[in-house]
N, C-alpha and C. Protein backbone atom coordinates (compact mmCIF):
# COMPACT_ATOMS: atom_id res chain seq x y z
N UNK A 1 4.37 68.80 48.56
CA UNK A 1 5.34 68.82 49.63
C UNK A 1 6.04 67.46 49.65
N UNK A 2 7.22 67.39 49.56
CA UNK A 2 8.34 66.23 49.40
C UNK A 2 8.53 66.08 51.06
N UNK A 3 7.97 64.67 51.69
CA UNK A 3 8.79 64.27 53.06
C UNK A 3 10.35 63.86 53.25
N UNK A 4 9.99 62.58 51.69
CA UNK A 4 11.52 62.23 52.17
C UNK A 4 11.42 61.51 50.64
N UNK A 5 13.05 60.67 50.76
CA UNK A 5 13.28 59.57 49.70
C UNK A 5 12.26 58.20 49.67
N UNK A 6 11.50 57.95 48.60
CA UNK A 6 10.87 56.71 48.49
C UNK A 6 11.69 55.52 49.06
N UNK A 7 12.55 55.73 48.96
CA UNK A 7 13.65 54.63 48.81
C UNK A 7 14.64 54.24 50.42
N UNK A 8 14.47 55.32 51.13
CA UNK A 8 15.03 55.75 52.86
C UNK A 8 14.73 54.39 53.69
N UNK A 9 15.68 54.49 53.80
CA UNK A 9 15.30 52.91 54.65
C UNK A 9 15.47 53.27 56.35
N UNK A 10 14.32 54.61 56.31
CA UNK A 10 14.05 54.80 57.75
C UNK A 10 12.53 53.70 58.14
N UNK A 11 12.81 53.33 59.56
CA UNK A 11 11.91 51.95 59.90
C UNK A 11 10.81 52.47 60.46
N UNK A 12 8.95 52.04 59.51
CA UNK A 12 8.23 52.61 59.92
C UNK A 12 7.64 52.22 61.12
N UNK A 13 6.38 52.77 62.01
CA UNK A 13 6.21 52.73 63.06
C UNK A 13 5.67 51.61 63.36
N UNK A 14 6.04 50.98 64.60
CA UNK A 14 5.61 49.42 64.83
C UNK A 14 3.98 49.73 64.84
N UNK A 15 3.33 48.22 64.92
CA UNK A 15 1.83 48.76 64.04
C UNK A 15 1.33 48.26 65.54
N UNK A 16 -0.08 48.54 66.12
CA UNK A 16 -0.24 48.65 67.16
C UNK A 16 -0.98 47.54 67.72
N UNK A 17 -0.73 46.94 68.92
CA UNK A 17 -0.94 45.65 68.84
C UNK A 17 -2.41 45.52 68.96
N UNK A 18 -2.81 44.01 68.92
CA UNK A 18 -4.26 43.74 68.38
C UNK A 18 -4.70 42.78 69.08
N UNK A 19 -5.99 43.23 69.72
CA UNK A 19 -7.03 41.84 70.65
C UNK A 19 -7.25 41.04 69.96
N UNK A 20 -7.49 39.33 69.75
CA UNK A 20 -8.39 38.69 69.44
C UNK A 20 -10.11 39.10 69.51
N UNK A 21 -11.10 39.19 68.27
CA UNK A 21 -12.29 39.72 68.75
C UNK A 21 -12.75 38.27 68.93
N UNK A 22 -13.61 37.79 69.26
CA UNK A 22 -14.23 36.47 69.81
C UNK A 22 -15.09 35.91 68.09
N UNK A 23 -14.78 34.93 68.19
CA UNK A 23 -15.41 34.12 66.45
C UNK A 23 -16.63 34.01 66.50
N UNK A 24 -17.55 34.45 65.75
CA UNK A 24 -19.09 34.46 65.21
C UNK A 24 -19.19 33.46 64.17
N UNK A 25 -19.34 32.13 64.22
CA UNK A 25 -19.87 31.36 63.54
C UNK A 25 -20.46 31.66 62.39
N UNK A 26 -20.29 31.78 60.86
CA UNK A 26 -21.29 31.96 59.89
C UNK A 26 -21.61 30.50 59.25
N UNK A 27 -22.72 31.05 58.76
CA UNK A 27 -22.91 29.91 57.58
C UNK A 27 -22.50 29.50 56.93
N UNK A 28 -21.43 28.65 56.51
CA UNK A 28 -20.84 27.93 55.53
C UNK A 28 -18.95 28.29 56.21
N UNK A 29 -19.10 28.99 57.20
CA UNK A 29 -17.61 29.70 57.66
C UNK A 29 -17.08 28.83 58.07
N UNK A 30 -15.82 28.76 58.13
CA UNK A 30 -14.74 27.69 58.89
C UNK A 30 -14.90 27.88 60.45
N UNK A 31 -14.85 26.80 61.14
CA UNK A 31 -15.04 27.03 62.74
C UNK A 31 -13.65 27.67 63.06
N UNK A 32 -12.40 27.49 62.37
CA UNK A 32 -11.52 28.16 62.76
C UNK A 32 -11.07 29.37 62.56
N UNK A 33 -11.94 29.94 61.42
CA UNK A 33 -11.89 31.58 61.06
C UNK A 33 -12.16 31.92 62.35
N UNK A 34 -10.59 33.10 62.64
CA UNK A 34 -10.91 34.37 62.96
C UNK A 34 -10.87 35.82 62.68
N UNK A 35 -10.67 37.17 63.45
CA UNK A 35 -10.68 38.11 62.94
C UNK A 35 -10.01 38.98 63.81
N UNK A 36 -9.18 39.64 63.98
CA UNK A 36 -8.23 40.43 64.92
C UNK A 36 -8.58 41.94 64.69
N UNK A 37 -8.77 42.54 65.72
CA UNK A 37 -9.27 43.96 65.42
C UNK A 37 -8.65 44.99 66.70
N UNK A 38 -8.13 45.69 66.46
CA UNK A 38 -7.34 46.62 67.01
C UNK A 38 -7.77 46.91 68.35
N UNK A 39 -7.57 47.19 69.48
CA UNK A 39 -8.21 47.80 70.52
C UNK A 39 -9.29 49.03 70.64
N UNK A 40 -8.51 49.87 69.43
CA UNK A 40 -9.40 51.23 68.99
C UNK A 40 -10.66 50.71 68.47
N UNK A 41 -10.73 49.92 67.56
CA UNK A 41 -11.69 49.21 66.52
C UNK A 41 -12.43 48.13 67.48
N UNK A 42 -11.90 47.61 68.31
CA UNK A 42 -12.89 46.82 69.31
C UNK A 42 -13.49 47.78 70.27
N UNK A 43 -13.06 48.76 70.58
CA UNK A 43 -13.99 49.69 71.61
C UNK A 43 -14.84 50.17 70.42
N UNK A 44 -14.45 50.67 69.52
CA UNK A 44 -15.53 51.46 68.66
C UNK A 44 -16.99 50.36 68.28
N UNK A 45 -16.65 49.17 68.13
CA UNK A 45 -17.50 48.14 67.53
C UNK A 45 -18.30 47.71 68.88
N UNK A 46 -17.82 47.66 70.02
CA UNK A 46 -18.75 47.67 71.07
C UNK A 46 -19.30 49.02 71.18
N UNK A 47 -18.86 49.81 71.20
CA UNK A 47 -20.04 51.55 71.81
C UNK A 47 -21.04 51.16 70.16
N UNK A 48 -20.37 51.35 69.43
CA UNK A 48 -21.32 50.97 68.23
C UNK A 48 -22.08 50.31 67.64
N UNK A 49 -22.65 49.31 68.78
CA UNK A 49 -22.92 47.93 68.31
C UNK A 49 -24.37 48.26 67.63
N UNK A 50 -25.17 49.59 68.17
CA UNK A 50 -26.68 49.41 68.19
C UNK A 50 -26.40 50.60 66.63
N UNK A 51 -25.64 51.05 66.15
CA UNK A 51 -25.54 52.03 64.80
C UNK A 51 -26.32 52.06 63.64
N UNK A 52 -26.73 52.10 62.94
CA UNK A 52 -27.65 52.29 61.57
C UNK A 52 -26.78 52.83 60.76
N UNK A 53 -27.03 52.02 59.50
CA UNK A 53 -26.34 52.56 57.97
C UNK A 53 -27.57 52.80 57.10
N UNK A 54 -27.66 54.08 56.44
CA UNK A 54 -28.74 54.44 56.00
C UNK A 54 -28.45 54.66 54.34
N UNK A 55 -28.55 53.85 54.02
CA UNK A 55 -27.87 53.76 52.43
C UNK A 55 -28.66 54.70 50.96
N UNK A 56 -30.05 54.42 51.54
CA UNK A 56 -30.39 55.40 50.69
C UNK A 56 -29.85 57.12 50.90
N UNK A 57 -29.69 57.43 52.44
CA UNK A 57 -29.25 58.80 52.43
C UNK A 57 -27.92 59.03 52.03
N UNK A 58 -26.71 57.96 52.17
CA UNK A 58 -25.54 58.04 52.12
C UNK A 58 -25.31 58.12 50.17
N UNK A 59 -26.37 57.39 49.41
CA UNK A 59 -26.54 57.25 48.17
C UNK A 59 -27.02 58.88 47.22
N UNK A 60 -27.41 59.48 48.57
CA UNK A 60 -28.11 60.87 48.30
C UNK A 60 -27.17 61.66 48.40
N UNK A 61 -26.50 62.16 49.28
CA UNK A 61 -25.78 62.30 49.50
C UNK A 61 -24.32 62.46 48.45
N UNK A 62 -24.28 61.38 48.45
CA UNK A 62 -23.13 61.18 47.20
C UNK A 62 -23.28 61.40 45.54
N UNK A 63 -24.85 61.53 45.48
CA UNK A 63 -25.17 62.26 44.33
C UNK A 63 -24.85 63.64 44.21
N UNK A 64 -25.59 64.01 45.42
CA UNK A 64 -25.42 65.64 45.78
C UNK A 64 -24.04 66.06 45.65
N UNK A 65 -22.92 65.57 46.08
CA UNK A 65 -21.70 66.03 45.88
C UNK A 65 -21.24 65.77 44.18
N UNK A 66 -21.48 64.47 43.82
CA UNK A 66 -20.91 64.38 42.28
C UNK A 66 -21.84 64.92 41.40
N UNK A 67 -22.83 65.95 41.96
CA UNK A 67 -23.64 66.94 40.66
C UNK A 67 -23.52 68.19 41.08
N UNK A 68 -22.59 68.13 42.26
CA UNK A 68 -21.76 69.75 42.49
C UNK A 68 -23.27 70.47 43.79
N UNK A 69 -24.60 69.92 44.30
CA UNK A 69 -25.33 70.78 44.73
C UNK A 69 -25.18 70.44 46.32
N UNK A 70 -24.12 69.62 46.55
CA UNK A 70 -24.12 69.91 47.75
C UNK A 70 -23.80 70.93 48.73
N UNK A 71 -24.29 71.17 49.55
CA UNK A 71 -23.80 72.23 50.42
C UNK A 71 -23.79 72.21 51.98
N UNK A 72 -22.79 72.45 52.70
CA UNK A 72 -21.62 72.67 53.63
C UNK A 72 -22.18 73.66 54.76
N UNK A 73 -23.01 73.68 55.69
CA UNK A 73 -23.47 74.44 56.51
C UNK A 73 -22.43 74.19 57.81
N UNK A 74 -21.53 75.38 57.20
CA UNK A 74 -20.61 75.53 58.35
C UNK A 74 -20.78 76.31 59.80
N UNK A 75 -22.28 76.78 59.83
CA UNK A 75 -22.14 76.97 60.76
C UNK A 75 -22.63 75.76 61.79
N UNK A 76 -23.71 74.74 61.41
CA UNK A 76 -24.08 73.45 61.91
C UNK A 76 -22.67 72.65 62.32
N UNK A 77 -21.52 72.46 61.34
CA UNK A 77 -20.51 72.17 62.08
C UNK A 77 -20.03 72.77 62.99
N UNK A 78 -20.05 73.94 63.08
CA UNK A 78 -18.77 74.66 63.85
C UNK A 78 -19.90 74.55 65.32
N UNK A 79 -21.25 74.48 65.41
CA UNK A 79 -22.11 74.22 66.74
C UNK A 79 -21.49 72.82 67.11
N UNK A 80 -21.68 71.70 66.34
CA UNK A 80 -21.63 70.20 66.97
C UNK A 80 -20.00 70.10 67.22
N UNK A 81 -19.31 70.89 66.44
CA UNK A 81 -17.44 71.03 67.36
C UNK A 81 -17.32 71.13 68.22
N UNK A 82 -18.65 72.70 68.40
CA UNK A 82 -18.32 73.08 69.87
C UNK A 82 -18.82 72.25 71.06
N UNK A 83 -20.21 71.96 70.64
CA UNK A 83 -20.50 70.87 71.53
C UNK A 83 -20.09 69.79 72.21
N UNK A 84 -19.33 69.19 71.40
CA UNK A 84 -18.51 67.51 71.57
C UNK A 84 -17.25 68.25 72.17
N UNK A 85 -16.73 69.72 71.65
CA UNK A 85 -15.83 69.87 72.73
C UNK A 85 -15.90 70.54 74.35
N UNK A 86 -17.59 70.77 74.05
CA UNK A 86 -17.53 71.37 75.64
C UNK A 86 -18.04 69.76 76.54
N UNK A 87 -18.64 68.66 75.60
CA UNK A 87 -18.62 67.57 76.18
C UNK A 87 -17.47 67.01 76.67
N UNK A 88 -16.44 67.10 76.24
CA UNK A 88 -15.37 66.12 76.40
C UNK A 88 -14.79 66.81 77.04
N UNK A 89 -14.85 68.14 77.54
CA UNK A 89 -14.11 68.80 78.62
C UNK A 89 -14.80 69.00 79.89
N UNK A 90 -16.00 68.40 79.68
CA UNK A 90 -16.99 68.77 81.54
C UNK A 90 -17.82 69.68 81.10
N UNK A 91 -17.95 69.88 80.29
CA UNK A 91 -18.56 71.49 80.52
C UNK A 91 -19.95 71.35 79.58
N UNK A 92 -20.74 70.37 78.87
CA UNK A 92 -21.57 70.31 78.53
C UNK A 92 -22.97 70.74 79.04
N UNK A 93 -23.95 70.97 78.82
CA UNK A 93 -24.86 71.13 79.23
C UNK A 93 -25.84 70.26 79.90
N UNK A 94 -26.44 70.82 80.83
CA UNK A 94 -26.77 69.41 81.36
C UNK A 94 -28.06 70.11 82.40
């Protein structure tokens, strides 16, 4: 599907403005490094602060798909859709 001309000098969308996140000192880091992170990306990084990356499963995982045996239990998605959408409308269980 063709949008438009590569070349269109229609003006893309202003980019969305950005909090200062507060500077974390590293080891060997410049005291004046900082790091600017979006409002979306600063709420997400606070609700997220306590998260786990589980590398061996994500490593599993990614085998499973590039040797073709992964598999897609759509109905497990189509439950946690419904869920998060009867959460986000009031209507969760409770």
């Amino acid at each position: 599907m063709k949008i438009g001309h590569l070349d269109s000098k229609v003006p893309a969308a202003p980019a969305p403005q950005r909090q200062p996140a507060p500077a974390v000192p590293q080891a060997g880091a410049e005291a004046s490094a900082t790091v600017d992170l979006s409002a979306t990306a600063a709420l997400k990084s606070s609700v997220n602060a306590e998260a786990t990356f589980d590398a061996a499963k994500v490593a599993m995982v990614a085998k499973a798909i590039g040797d073709g045996s992964y598999k897609v239990d759509a109905g497990a998605i189509a439950d946690k859709l419904i869920g998060n959408a009867q959460e986000l409308l009031g209507r969760g269980s409770r």
